[in-house]
C-alpha atoms as a PDB file:
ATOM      1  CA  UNK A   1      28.340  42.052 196.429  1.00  0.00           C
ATOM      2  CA  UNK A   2      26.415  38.978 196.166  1.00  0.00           C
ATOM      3  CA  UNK A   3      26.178  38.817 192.457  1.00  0.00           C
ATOM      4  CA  UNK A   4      29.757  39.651 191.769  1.00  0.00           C
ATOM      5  CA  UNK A   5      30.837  36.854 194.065  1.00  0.00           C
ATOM      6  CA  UNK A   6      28.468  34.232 192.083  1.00  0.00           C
ATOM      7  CA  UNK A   7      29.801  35.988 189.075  1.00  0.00           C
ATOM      8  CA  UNK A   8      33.630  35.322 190.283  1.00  0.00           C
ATOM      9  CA  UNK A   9      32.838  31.371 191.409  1.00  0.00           C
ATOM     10  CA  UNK A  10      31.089  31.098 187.860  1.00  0.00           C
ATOM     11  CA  UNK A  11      34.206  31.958 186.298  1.00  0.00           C
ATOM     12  CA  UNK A  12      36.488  29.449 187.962  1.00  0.00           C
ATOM     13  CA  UNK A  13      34.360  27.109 187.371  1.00  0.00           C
ATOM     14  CA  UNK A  14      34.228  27.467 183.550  1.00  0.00           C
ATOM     15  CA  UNK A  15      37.415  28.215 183.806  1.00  0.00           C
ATOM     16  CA  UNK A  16      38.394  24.362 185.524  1.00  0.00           C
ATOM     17  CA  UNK A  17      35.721  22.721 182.966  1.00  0.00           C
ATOM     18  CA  UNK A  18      37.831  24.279 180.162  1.00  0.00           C
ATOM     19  CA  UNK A  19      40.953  23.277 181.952  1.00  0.00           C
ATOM     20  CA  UNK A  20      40.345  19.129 182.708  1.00  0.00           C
ATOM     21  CA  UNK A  21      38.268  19.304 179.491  1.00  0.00           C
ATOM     22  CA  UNK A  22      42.121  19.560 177.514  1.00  0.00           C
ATOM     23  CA  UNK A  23      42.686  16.112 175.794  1.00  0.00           C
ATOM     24  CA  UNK A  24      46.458  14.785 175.603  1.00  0.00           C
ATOM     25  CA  UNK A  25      46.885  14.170 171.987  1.00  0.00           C
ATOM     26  CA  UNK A  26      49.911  11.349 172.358  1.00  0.00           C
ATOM     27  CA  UNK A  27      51.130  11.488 169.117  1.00  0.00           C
ATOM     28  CA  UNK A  28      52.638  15.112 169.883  1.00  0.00           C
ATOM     29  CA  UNK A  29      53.987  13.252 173.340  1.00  0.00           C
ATOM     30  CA  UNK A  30      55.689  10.632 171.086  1.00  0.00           C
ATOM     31  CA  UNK A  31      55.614  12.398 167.542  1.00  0.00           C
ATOM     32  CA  UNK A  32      55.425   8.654 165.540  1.00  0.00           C
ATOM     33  CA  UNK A  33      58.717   7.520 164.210  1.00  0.00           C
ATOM     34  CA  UNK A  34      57.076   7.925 160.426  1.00  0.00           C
ATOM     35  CA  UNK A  35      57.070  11.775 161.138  1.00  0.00           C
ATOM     36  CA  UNK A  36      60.653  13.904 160.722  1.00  0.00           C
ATOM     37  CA  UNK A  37      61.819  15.808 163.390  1.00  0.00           C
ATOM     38  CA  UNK A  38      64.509  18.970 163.536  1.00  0.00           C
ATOM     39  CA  UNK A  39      64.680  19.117 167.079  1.00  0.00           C
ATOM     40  CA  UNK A  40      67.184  16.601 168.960  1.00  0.00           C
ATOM     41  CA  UNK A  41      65.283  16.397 172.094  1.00  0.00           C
ATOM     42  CA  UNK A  42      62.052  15.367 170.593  1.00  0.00           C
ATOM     43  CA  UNK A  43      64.517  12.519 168.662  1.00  0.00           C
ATOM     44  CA  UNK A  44      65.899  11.436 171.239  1.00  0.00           C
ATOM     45  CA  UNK A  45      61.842  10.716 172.717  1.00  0.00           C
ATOM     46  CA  UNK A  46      61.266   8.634 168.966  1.00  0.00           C
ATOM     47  CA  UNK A  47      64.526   6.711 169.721  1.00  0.00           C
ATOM     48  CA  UNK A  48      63.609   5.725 173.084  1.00  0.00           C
ATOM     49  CA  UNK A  49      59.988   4.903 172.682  1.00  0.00           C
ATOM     50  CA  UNK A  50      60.922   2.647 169.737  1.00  0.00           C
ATOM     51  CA  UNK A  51      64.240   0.700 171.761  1.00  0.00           C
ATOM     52  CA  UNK A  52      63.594   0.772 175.297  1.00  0.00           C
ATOM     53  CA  UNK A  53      62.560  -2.452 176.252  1.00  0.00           C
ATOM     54  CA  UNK A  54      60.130  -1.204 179.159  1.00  0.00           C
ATOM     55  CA  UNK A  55      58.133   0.344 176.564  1.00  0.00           C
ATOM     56  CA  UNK A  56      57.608  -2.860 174.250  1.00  0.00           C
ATOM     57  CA  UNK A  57      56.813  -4.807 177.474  1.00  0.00           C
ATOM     58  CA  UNK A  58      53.419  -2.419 177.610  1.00  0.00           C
ATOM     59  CA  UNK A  59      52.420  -2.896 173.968  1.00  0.00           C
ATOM     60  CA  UNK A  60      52.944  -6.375 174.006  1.00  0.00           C
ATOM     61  CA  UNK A  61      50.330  -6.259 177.160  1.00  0.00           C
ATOM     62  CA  UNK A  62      48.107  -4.263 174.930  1.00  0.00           C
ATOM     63  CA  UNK A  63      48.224  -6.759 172.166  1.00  0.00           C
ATOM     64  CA  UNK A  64      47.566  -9.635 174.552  1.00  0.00           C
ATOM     65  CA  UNK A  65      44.643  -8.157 175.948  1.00  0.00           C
ATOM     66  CA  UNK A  66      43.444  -7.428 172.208  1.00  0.00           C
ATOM     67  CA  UNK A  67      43.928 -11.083 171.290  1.00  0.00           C
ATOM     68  CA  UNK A  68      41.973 -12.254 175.280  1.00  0.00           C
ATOM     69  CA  UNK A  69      38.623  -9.870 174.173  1.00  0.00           C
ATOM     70  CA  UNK A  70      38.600 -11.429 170.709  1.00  0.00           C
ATOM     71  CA  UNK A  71      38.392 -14.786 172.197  1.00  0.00           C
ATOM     72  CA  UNK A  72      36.358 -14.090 174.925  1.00  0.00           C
ATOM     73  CA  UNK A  73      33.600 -12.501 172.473  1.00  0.00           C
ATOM     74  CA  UNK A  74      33.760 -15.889 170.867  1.00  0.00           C
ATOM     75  CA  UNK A  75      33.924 -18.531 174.175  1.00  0.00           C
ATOM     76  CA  UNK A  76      30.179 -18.600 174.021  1.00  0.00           C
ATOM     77  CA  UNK A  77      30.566 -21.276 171.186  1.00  0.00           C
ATOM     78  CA  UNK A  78      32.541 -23.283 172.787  1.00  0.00           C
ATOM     79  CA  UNK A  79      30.033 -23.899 175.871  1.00  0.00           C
ATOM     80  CA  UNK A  80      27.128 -24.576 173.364  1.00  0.00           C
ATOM     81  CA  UNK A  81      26.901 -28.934 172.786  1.00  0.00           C
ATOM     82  CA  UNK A  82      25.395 -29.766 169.426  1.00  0.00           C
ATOM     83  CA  UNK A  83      24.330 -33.339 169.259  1.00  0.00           C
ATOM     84  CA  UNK A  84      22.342 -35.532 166.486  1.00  0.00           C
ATOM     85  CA  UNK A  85      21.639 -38.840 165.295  1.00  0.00           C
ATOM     86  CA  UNK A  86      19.955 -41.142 162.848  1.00  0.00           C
ATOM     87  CA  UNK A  87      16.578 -42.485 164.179  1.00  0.00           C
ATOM     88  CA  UNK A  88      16.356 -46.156 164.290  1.00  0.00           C
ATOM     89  CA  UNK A  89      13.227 -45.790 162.118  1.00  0.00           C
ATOM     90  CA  UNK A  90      15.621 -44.434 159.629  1.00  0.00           C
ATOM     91  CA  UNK A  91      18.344 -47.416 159.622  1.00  0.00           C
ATOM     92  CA  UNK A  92      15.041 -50.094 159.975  1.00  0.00           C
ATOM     93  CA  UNK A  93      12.352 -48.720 158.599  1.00  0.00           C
ATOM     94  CA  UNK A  94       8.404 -50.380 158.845  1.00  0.00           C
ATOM     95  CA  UNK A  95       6.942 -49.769 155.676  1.00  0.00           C
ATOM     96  CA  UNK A  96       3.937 -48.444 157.841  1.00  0.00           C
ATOM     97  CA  UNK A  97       5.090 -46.078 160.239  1.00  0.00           C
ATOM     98  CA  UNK A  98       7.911 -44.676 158.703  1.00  0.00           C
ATOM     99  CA  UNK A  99       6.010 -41.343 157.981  1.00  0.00           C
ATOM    100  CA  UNK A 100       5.220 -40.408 161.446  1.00  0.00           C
ATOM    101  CA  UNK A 101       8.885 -40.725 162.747  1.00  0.00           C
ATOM    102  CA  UNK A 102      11.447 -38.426 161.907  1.00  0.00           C
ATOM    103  CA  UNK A 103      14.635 -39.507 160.253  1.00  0.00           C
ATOM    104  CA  UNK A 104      17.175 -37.469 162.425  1.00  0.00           C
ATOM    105  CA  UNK A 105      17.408 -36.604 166.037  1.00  0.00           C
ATOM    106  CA  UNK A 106      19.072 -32.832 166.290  1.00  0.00           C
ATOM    107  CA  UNK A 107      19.304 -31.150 169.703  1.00  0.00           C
ATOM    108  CA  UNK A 108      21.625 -27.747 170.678  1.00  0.00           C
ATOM    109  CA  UNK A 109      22.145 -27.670 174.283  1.00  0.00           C
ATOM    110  CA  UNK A 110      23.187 -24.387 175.777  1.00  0.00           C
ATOM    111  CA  UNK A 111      24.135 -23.018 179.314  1.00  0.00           C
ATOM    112  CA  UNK A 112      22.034 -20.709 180.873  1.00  0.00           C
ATOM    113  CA  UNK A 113      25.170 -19.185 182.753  1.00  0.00           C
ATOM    114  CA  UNK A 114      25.994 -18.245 179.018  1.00  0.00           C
ATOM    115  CA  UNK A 115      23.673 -15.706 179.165  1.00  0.00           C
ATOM    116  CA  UNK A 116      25.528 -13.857 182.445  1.00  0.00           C
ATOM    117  CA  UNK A 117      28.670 -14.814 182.014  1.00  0.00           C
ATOM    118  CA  UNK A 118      30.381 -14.605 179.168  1.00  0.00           C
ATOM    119  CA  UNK A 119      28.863 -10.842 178.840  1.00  0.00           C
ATOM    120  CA  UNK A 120      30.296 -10.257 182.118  1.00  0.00           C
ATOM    121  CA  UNK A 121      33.628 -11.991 181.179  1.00  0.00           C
ATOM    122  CA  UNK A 122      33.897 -10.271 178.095  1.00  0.00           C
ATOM    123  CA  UNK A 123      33.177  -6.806 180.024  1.00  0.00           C
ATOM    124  CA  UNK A 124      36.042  -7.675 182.343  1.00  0.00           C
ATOM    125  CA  UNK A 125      38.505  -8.503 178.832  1.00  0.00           C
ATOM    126  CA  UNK A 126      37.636  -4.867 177.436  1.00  0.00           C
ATOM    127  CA  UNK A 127      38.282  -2.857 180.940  1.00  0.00           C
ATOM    128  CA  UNK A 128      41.700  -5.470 180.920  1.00  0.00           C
ATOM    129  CA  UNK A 129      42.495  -3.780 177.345  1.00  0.00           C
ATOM    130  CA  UNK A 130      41.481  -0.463 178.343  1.00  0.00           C
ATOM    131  CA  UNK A 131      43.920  -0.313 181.276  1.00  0.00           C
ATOM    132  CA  UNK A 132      46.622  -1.750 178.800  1.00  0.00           C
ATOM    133  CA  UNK A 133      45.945   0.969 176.404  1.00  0.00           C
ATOM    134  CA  UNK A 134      46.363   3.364 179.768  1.00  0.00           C
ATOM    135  CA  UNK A 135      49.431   2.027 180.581  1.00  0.00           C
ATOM    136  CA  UNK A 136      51.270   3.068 176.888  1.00  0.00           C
ATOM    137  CA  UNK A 137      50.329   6.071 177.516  1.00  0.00           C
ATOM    138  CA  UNK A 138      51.571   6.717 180.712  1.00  0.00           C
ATOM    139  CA  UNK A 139      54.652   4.830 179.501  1.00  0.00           C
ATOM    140  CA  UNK A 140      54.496   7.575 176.850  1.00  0.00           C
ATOM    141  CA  UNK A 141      54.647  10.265 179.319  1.00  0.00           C
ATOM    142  CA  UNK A 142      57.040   8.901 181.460  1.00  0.00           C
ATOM    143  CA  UNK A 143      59.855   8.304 178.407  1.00  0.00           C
ATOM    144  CA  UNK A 144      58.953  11.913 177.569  1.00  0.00           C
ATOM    145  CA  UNK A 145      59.812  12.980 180.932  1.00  0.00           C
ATOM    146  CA  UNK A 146      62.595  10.873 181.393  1.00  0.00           C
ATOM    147  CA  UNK A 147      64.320  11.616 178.136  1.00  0.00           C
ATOM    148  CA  UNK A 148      63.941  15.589 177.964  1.00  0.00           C
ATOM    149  CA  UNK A 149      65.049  15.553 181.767  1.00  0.00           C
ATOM    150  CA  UNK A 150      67.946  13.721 180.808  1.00  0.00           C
ATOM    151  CA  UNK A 151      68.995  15.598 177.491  1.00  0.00           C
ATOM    152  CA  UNK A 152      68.630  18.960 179.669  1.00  0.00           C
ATOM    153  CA  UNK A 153      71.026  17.566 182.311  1.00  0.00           C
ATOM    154  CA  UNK A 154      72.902  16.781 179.172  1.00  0.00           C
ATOM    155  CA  UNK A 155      73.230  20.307 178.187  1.00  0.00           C
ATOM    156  CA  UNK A 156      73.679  21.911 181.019  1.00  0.00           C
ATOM    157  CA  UNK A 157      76.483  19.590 182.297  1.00  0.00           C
ATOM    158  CA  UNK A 158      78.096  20.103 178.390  1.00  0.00           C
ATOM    159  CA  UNK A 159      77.952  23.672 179.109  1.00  0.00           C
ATOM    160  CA  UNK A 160      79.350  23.574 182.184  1.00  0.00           C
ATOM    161  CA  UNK A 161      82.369  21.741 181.015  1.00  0.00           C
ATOM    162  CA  UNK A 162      83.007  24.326 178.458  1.00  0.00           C
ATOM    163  CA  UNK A 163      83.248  26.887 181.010  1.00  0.00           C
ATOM    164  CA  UNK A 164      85.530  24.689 183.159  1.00  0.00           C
ATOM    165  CA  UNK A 165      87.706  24.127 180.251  1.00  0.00           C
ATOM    166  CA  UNK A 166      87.998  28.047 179.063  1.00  0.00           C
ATOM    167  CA  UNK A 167      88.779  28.727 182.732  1.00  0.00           C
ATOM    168  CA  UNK A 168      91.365  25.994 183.188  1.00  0.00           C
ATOM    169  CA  UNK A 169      92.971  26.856 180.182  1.00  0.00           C
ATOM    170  CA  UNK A 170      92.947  30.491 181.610  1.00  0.00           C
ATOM    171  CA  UNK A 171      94.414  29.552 185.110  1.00  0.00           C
ATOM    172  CA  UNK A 172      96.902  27.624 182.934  1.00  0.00           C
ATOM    173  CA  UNK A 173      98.100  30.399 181.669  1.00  0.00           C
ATOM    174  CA  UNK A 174      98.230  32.192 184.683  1.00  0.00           C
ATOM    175  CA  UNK A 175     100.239  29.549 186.121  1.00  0.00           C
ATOM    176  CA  UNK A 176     102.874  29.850 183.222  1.00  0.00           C
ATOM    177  CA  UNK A 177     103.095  33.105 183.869  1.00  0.00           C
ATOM    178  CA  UNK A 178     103.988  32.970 187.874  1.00  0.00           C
ATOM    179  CA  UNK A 179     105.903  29.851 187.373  1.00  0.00           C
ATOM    180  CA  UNK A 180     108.413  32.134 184.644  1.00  0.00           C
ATOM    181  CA  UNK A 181     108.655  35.168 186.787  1.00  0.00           C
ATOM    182  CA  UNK A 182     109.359  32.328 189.495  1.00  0.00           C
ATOM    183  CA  UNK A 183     112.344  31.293 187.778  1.00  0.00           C
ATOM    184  CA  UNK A 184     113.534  34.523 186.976  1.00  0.00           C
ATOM    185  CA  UNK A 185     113.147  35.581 190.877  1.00  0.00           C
ATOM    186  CA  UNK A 186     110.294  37.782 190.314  1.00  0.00           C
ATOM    187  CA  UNK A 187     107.967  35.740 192.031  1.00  0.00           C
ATOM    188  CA  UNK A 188     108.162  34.371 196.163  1.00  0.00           C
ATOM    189  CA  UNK A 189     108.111  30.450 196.346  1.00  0.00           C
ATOM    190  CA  UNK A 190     104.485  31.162 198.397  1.00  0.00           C
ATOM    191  CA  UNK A 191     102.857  32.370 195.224  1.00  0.00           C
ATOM    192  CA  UNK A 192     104.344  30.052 193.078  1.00  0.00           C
ATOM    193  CA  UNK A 193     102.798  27.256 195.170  1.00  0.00           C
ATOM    194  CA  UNK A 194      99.480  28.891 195.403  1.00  0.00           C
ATOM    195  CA  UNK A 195      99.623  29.684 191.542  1.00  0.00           C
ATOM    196  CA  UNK A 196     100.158  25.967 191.062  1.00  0.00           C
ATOM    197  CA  UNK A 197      97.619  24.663 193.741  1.00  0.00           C
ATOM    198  CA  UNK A 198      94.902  27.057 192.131  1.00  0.00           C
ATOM    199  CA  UNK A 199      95.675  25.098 188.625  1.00  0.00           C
ATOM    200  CA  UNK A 200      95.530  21.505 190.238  1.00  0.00           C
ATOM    201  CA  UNK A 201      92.228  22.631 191.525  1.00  0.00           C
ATOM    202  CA  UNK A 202      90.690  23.840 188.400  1.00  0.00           C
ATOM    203  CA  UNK A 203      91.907  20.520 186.634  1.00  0.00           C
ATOM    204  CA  UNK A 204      90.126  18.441 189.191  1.00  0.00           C
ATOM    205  CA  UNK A 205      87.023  20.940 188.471  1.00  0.00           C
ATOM    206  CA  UNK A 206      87.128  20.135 184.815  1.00  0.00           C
ATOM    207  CA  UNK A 207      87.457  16.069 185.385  1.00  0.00           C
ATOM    208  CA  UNK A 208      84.494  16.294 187.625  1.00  0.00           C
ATOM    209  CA  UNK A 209      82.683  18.270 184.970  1.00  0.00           C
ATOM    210  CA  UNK A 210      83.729  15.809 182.371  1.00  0.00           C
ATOM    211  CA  UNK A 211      82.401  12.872 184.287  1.00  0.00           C
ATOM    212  CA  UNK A 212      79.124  14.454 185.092  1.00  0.00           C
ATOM    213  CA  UNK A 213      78.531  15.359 181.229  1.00  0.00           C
ATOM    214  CA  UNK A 214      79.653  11.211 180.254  1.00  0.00           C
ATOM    215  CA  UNK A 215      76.969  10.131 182.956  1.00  0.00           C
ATOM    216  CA  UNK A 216      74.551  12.032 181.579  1.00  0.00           C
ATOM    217  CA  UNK A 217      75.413  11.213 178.232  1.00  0.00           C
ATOM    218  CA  UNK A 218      75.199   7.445 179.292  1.00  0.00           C
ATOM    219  CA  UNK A 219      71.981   8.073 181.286  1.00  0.00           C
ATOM    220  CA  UNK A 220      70.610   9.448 177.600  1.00  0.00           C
ATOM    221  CA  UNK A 221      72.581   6.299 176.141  1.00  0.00           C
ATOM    222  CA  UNK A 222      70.112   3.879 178.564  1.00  0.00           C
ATOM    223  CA  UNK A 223      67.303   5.230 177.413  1.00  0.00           C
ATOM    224  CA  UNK A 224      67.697   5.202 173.681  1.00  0.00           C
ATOM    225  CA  UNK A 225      69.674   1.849 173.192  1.00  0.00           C
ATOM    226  CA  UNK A 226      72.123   3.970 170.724  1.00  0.00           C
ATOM    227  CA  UNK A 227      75.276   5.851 171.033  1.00  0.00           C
ATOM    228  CA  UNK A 228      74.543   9.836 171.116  1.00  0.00           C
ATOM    229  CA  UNK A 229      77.372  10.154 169.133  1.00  0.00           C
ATOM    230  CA  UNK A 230      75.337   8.462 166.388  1.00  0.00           C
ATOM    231  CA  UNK A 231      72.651  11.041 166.610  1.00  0.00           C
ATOM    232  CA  UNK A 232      74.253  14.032 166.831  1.00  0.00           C
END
């Protein structure tokens, strides 16, 4: 009993190692622009992650942050004082000392904080870059997300509409119907009434269905910076 239950807890745990041990590969999570694409939705991700302005904002903090550990790998120099000078022995020499003097006075003078912290300081640049390089790809996910969530709302409220439509036209026709037999007396001014109440009410349903599918076309629209009518 023992052994199978060490067996069973070995298992998991090989099983979670395999599990968190999955890398994201990002350039399936935003296939690169250079790269064709059949599928719409995944299009729709390209679009966005090249427009939407929230997305530039995070690479330009990744290049900044490039451009900050470049020059921080380099501030050293500027904290190190280089200093010189022509010895007076040089400008008036005595014909019999001038070989024991030197002619120039050179001296480099540098910090011994330099030593502590500019390493330090540079450390501090590459974690800053590192989180910027974190942040695009969260962004990454996040248009992902945002974009296929949107473009499935899309469908679904596109489909719905259809089926509003096909049934309105159907109640239309229904209404036609009840509203001839009406004037040719076959029909009670009660059903008539309902007959026409029953179309009003599946108009309204297809208006509300064609405003949800235009806000979810314009919540695609926000995301991309383009008309959808241009990519479809």
């Amino acid at each position: 009993m023992m052994l199978k239950e060490i067996l069973t807890i070995f298992c998991f745990v090989m099983t979670l190692n395999v599990s968190f041990g999955q890398q994201i590969d990002y350039n399936r999570i935003i296939i690169p622009e250079e790269i064709p694409v059949d599928d719409l939705g995944e299009r729709l991700v390209q679009l966005a992650w090249k427009n939407n302005p929230s997305n530039q904002a995070v690479i330009k903090d990744f290049e900044i942050a490039q451009v900050v550990l470049t020059q921080q790998k380099w501030s050293w120099l500027n904290q190190i004082t280089v200093a010189g000078n022509l010895n007076e022995f040089t400008v008036n020499p005595d014909p019999d000392n001038n070989i024991l003097f030197p002619r120039y006075n050179f001296g480099v003078s540098i910090p011994l904080g330099i030593v502590v912290s500019n390493p330090t300081n540079t450390k501090i640049a590459k974690r800053e870059l590192e989180k910027s390089e974190l942040a695009i790809k969260q962004q990454k996910l996040l248009i992902r997300n945002q974009v296929l969530s949107a473009y499935q709302d899309y469908l679904m409220y596109e489909q719905i509409y259809r089926l509003k439509s096909d049934l309105t036209e159907d109640v239309y026709a229904d209404f036609l119907a009840v509203e001839q037999k009406f004037e040719e007396g076959g029909v009670t001014l009660e059903e008539y009434k309902i007959a026409s109440k029953v179309y009003i009410s599946q108009l309204e349903a297809r208006v509300t269905a064609k405003n949800q599918l235009e806000t979810a076309k314009l919540a695609i629209e926000l995301l991309i910076g383009v008309n959808l009518e241009e990519i479809l």
